[in-house]
PDB file of N, CA and C in Angstrom:
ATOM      1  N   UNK A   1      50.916 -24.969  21.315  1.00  0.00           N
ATOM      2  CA  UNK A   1      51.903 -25.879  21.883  1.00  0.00           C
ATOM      3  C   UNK A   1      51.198 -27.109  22.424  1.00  0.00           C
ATOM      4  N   UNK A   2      52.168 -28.467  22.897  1.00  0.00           N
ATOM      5  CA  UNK A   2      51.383 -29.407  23.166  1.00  0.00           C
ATOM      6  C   UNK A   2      50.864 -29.263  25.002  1.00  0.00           C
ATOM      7  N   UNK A   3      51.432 -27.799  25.441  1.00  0.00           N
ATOM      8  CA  UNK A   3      50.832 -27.755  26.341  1.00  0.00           C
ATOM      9  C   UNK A   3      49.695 -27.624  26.736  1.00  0.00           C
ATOM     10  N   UNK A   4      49.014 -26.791  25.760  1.00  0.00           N
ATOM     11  CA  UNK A   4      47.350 -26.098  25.600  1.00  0.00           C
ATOM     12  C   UNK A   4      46.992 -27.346  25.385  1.00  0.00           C
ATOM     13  N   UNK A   5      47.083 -28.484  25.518  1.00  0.00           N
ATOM     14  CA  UNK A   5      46.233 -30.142  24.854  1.00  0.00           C
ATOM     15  C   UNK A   5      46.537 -30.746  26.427  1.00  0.00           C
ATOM     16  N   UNK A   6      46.925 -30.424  27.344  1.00  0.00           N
ATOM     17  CA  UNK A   6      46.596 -31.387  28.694  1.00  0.00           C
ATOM     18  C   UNK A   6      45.775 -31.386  29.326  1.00  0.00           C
ATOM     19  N   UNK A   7      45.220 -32.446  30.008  1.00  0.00           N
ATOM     20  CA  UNK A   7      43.989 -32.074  30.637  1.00  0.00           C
ATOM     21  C   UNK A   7      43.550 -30.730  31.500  1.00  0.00           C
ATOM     22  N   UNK A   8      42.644 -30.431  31.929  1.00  0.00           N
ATOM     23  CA  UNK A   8      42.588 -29.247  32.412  1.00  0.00           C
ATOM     24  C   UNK A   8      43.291 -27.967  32.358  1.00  0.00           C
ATOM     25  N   UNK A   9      43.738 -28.184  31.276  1.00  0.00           N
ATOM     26  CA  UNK A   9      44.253 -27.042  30.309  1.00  0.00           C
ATOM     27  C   UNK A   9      43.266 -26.240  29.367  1.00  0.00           C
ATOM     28  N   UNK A  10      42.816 -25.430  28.829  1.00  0.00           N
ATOM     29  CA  UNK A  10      41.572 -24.947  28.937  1.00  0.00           C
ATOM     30  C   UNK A  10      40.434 -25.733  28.202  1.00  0.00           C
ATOM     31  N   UNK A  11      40.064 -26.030  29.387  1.00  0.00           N
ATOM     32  CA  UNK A  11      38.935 -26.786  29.738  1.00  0.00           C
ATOM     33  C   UNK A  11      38.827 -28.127  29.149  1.00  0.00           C
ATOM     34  N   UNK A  12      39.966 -28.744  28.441  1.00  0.00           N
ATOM     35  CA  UNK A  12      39.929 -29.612  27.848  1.00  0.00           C
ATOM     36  C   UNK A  12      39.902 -31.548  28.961  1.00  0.00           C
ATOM     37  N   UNK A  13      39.271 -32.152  28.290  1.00  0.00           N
ATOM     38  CA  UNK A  13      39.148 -33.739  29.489  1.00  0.00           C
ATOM     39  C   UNK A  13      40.109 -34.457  29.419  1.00  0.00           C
ATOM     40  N   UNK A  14      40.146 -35.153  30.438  1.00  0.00           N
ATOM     41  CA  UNK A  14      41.194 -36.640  30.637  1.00  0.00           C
ATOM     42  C   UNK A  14      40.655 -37.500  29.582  1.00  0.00           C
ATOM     43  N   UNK A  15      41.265 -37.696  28.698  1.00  0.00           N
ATOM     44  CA  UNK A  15      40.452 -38.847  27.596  1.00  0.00           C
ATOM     45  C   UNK A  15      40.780 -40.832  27.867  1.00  0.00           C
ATOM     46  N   UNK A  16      41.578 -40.356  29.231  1.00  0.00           N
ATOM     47  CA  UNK A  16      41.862 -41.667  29.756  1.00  0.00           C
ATOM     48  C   UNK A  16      40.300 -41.755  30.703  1.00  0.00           C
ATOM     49  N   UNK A  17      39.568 -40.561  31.122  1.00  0.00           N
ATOM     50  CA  UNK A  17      38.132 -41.037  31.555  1.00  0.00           C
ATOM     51  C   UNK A  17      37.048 -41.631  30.584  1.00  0.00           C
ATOM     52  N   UNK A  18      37.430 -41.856  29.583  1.00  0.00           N
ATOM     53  CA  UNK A  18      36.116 -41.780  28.058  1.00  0.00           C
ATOM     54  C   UNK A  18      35.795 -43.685  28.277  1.00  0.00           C
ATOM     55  N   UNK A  19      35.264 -43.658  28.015  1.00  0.00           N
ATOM     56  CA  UNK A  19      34.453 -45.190  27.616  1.00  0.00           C
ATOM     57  C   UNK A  19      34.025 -44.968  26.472  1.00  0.00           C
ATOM     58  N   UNK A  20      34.393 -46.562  25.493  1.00  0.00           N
ATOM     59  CA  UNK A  20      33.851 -46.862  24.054  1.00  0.00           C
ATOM     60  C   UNK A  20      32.762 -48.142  24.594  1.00  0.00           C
ATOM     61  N   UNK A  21      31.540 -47.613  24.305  1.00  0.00           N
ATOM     62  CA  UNK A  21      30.524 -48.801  25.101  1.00  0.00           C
ATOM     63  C   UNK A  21      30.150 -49.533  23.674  1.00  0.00           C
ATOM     64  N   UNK A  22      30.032 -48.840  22.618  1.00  0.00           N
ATOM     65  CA  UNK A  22      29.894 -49.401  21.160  1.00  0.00           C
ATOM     66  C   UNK A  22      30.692 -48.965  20.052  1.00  0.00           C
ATOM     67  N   UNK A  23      31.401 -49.690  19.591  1.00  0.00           N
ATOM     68  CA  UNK A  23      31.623 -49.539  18.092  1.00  0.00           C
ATOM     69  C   UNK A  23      31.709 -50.540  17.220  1.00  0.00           C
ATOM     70  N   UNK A  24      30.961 -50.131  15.818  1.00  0.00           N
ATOM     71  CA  UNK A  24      30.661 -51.209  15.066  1.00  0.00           C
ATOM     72  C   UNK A  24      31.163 -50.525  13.333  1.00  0.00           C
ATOM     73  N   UNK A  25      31.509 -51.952  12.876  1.00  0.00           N
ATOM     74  CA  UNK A  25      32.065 -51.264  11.305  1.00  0.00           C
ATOM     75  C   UNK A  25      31.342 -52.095  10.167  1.00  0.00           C
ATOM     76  N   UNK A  26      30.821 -52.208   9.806  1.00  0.00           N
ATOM     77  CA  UNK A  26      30.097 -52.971   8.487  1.00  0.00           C
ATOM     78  C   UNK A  26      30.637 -52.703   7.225  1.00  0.00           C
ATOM     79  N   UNK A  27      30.765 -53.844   6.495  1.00  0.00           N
ATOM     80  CA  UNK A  27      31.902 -53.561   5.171  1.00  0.00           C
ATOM     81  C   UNK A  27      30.757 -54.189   4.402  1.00  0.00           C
ATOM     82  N   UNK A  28      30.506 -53.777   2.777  1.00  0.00           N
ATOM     83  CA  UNK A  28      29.735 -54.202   1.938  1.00  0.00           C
ATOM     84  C   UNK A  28      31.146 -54.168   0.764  1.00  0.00           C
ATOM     85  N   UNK A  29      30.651 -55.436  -0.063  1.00  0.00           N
ATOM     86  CA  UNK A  29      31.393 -55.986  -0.857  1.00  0.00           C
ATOM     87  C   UNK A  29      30.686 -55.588  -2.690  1.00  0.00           C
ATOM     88  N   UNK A  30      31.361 -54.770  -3.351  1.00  0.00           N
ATOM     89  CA  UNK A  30      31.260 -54.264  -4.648  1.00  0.00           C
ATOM     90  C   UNK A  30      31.551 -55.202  -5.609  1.00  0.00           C
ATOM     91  N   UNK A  31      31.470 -55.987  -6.809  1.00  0.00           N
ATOM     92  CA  UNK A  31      31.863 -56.795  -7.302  1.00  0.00           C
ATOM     93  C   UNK A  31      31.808 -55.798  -8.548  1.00  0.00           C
ATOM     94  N   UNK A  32      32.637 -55.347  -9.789  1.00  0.00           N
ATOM     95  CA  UNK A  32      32.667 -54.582 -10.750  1.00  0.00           C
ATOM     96  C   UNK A  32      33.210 -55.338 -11.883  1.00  0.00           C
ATOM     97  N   UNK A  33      32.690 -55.605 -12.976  1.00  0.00           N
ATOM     98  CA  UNK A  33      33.660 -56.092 -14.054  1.00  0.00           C
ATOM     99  C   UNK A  33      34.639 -55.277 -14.758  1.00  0.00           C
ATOM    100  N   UNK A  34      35.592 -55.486 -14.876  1.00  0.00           N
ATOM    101  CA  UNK A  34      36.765 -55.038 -15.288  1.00  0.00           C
ATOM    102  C   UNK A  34      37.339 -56.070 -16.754  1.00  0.00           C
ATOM    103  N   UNK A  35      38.531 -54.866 -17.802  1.00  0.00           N
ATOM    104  CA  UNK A  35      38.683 -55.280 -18.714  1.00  0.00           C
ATOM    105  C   UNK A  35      38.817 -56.624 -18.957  1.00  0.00           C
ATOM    106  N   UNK A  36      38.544 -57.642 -20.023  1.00  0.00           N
ATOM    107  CA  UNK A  36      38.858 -58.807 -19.953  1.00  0.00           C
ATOM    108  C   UNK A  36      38.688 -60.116 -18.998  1.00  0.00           C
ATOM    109  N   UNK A  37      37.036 -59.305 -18.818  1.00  0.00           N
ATOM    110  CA  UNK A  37      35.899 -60.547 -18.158  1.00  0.00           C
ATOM    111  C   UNK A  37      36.573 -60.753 -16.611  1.00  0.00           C
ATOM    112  N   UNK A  38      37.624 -60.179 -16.022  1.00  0.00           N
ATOM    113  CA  UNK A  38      37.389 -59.896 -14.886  1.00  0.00           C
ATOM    114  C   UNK A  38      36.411 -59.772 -13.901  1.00  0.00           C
ATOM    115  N   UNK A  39      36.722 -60.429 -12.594  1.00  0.00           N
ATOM    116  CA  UNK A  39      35.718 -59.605 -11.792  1.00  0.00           C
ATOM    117  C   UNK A  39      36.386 -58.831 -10.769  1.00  0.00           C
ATOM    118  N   UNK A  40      36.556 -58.153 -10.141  1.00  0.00           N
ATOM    119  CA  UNK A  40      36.956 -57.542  -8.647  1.00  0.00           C
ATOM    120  C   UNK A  40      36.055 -57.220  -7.814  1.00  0.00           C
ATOM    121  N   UNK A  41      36.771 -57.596  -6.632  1.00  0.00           N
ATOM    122  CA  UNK A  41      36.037 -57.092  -5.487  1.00  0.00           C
ATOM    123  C   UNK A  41      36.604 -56.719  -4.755  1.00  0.00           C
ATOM    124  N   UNK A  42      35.807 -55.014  -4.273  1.00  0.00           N
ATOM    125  CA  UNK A  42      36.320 -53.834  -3.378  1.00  0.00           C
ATOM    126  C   UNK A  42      35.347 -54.260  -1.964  1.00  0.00           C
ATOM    127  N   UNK A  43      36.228 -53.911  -0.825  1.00  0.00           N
ATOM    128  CA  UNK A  43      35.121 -53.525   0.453  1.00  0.00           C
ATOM    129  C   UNK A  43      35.171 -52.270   0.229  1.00  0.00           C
ATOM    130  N   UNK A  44      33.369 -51.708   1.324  1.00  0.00           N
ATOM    131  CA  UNK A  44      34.041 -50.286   1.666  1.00  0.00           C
ATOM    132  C   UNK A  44      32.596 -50.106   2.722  1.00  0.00           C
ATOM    133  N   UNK A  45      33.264 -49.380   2.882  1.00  0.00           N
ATOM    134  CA  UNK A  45      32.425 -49.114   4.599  1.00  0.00           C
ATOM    135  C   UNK A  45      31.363 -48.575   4.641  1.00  0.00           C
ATOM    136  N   UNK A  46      30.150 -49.865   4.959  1.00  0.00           N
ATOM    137  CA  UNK A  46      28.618 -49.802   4.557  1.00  0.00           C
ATOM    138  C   UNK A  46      28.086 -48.547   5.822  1.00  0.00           C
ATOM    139  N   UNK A  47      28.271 -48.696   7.299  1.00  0.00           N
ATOM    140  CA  UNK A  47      27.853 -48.513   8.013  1.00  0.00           C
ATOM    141  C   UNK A  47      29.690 -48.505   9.496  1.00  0.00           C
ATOM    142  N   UNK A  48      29.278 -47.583   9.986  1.00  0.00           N
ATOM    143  CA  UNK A  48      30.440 -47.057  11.569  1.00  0.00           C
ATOM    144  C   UNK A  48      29.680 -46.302  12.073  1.00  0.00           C
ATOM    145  N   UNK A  49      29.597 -46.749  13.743  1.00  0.00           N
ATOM    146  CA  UNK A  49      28.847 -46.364  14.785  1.00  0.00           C
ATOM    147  C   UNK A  49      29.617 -46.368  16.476  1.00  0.00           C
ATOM    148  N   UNK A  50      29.507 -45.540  16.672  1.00  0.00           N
ATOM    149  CA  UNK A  50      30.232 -45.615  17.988  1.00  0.00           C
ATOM    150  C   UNK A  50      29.154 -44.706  18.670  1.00  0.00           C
ATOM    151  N   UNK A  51      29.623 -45.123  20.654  1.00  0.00           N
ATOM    152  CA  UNK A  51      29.115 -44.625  21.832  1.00  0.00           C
ATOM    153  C   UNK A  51      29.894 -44.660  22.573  1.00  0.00           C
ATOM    154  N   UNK A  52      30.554 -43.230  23.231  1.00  0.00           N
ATOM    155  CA  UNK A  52      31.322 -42.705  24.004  1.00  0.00           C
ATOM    156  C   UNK A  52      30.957 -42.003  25.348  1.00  0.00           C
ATOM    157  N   UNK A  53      31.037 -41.938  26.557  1.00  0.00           N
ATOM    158  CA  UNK A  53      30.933 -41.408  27.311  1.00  0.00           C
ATOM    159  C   UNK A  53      31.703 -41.049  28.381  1.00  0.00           C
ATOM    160  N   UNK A  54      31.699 -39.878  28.963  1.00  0.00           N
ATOM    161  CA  UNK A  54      32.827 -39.840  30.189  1.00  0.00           C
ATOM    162  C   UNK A  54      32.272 -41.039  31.333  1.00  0.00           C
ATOM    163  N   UNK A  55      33.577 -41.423  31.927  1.00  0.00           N
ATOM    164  CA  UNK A  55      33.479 -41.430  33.348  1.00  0.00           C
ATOM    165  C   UNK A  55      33.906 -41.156  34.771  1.00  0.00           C
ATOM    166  N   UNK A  56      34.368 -39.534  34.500  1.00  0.00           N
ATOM    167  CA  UNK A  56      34.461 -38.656  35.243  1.00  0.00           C
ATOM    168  C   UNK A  56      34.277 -37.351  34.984  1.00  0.00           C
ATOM    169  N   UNK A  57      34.242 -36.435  35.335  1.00  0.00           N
ATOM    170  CA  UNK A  57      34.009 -34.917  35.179  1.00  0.00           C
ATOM    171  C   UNK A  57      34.709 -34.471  34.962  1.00  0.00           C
ATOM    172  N   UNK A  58      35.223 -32.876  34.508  1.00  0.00           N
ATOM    173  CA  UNK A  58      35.987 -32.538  34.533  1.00  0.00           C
ATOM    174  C   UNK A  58      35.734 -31.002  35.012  1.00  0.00           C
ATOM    175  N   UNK A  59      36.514 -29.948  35.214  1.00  0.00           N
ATOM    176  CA  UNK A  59      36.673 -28.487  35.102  1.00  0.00           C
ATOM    177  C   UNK A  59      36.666 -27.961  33.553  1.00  0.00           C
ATOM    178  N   UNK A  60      35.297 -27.226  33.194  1.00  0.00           N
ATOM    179  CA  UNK A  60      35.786 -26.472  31.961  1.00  0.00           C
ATOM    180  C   UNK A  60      36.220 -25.239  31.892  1.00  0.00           C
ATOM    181  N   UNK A  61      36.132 -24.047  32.629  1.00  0.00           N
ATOM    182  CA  UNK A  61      36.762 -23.123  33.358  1.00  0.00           C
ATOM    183  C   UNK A  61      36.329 -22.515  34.571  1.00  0.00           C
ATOM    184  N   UNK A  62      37.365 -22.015  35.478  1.00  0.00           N
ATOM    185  CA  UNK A  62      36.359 -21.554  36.534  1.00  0.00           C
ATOM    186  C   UNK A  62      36.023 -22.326  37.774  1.00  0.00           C
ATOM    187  N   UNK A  63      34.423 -22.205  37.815  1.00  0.00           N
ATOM    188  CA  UNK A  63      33.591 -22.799  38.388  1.00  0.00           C
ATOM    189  C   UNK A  63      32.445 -23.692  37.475  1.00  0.00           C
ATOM    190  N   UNK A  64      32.852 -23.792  36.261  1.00  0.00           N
ATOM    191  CA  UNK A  64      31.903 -24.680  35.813  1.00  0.00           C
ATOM    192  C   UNK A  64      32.631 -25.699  35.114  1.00  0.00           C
ATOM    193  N   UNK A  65      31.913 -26.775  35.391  1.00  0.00           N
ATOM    194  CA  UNK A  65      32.260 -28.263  35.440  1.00  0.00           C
ATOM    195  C   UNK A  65      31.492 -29.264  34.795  1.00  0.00           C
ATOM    196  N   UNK A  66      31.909 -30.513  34.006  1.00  0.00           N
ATOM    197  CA  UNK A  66      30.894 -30.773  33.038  1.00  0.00           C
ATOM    198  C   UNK A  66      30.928 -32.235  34.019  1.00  0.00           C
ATOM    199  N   UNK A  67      29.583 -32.777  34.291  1.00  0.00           N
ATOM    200  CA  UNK A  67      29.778 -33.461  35.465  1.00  0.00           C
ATOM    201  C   UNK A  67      29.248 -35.216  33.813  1.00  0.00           C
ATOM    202  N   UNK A  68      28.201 -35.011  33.388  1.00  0.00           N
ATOM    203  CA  UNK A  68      28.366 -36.407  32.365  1.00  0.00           C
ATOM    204  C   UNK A  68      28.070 -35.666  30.988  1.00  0.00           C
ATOM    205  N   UNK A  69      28.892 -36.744  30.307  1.00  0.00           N
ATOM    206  CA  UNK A  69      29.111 -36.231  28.624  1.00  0.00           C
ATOM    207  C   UNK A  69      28.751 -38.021  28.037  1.00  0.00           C
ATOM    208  N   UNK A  70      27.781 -37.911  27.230  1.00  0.00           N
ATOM    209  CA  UNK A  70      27.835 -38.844  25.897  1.00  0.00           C
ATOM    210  C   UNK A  70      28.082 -38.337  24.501  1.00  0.00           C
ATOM    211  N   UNK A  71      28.182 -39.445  23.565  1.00  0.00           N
ATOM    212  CA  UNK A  71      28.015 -38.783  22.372  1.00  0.00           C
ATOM    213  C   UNK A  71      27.953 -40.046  21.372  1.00  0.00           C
ATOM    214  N   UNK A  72      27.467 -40.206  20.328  1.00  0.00           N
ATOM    215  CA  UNK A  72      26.716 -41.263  19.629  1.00  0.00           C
ATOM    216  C   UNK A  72      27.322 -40.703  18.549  1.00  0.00           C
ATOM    217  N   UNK A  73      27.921 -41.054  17.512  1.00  0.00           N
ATOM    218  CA  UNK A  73      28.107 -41.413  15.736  1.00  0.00           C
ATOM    219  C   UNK A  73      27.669 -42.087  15.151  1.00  0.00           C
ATOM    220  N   UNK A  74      26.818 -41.626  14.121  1.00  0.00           N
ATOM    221  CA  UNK A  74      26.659 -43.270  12.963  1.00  0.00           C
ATOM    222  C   UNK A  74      26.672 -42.265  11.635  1.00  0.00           C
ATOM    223  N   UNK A  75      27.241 -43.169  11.357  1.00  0.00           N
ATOM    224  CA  UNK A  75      27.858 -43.157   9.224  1.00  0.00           C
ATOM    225  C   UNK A  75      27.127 -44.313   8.717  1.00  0.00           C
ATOM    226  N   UNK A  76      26.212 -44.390   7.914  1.00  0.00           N
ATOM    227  CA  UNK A  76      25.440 -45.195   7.150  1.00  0.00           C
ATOM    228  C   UNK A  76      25.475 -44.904   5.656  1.00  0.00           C
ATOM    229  N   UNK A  77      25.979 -45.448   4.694  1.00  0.00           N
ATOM    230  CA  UNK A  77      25.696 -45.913   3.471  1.00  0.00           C
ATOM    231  C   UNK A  77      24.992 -46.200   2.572  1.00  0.00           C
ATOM    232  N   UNK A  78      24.353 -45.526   1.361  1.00  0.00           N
ATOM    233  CA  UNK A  78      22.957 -46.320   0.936  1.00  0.00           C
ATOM    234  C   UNK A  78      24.042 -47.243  -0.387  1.00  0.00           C
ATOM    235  N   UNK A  79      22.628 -47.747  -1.346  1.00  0.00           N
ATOM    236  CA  UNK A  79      23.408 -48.365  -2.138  1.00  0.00           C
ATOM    237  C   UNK A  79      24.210 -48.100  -3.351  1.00  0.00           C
ATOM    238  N   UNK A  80      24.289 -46.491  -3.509  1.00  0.00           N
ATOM    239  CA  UNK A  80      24.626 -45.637  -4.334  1.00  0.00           C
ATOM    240  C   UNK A  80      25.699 -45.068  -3.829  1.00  0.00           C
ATOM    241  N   UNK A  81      25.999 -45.196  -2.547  1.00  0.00           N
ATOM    242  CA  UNK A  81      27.039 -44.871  -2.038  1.00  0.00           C
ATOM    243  C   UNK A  81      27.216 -43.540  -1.139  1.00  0.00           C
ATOM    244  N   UNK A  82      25.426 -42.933  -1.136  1.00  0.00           N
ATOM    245  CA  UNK A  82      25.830 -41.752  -0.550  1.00  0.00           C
ATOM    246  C   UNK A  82      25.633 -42.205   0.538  1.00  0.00           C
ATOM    247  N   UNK A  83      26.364 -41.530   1.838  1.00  0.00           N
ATOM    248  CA  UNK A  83      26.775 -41.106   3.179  1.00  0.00           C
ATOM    249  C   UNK A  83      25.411 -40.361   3.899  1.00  0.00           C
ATOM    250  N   UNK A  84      24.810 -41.285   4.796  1.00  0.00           N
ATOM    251  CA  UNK A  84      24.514 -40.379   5.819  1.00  0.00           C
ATOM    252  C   UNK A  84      24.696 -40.539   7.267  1.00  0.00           C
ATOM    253  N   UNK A  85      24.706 -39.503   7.951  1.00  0.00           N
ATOM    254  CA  UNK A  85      25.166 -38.865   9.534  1.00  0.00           C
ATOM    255  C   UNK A  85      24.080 -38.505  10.336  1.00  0.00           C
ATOM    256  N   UNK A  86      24.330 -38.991  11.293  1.00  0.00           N
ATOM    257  CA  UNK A  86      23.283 -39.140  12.617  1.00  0.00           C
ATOM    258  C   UNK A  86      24.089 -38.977  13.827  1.00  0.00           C
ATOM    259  N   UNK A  87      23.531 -38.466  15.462  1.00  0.00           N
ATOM    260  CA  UNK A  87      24.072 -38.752  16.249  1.00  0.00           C
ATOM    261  C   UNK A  87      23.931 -37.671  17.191  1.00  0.00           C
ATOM    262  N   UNK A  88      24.292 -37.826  18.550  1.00  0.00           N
ATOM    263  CA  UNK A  88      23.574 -37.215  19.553  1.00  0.00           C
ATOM    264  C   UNK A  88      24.733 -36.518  20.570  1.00  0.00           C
ATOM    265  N   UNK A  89      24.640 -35.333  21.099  1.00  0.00           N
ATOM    266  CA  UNK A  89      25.721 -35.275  22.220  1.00  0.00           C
ATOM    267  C   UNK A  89      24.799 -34.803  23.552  1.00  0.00           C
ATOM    268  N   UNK A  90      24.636 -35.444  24.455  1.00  0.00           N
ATOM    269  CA  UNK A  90      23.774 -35.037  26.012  1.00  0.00           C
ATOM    270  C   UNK A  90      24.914 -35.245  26.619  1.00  0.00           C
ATOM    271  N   UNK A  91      24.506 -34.430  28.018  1.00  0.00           N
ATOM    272  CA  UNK A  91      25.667 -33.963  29.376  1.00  0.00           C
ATOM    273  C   UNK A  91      24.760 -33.276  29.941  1.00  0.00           C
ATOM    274  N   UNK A  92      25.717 -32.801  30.935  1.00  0.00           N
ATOM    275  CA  UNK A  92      24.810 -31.876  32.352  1.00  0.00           C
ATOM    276  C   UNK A  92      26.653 -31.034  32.777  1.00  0.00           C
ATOM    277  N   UNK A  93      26.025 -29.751  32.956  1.00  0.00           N
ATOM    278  CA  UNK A  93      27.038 -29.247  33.066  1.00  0.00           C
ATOM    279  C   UNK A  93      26.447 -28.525  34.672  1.00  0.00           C
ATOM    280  N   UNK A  94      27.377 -28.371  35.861  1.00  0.00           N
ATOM    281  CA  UNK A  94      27.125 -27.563  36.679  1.00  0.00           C
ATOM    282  C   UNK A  94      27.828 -26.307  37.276  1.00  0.00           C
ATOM    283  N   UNK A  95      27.155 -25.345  37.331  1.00  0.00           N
ATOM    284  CA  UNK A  95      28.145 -23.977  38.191  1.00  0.00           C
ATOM    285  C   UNK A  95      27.977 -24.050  39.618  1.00  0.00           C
ATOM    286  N   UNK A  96      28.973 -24.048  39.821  1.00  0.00           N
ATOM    287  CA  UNK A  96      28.854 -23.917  41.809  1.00  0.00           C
ATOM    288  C   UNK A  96      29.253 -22.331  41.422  1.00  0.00           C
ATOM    289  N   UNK A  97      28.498 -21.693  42.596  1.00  0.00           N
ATOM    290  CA  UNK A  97      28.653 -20.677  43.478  1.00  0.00           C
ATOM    291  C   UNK A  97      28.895 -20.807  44.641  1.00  0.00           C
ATOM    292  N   UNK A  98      29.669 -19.709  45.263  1.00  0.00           N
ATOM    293  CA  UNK A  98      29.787 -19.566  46.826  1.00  0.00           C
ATOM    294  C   UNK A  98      29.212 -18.423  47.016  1.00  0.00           C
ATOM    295  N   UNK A  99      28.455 -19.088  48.589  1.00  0.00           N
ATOM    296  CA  UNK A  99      27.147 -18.177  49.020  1.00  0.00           C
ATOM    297  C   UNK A  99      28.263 -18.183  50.448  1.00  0.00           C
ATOM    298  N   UNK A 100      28.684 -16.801  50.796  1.00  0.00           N
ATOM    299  CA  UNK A 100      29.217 -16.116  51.780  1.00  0.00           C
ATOM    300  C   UNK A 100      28.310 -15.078  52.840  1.00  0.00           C
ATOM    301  N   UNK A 101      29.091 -14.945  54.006  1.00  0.00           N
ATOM    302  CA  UNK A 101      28.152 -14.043  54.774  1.00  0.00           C
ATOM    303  C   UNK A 101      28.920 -12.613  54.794  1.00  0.00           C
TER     304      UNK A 101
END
């Protein structure tokens, strides 16, 4: 249900806390001849990169809490067209305990 998708619903974040600090799209231009001395030209997406990070914490269940989250994408292109993927996810997650007498 679209209830299990609200924040702190299990364990899931406020995505109104997220920051886009980078994103970038690079288009490379194909030129192909086609029937009858044509030329065309296609874009298509050389290179997409983004950098996301929280800026707030959240509850993931419990007592543990994910206090910073990044995460990095890049899609790069060679000239053949194959696809490659890169990219990083760091955070710090903390458990509180209670120390009682």
């Amino acid at each position: 249900t679209s209830a299990s998708l609200d924040p702190g619903v299990a364990g899931l974040p406020n995505i109104a806390n997220f920051a886009v600090l980078k994103l970038g799209l690079t288009f490379d231009t194909m030129k192909s001849n086609v029937s009858g001395g044509n030329v065309s030209a296609v874009n298509k997406l050389a290179r997409f990169e983004t950098f996301v990070c929280s800026t707030a914490g959240w509850t993931l269940v419990g007592n543990v809490t994910v206090d910073s989250f990044a995460l990095q994408i890049i899609m790069s292109s060679d000239l053949t067209g194959r696809r490659s993927f890169a990219g990083f996810v760091e955070g710090s997650v903390s458990i509180a305990t209670a120390f009682g007498t």
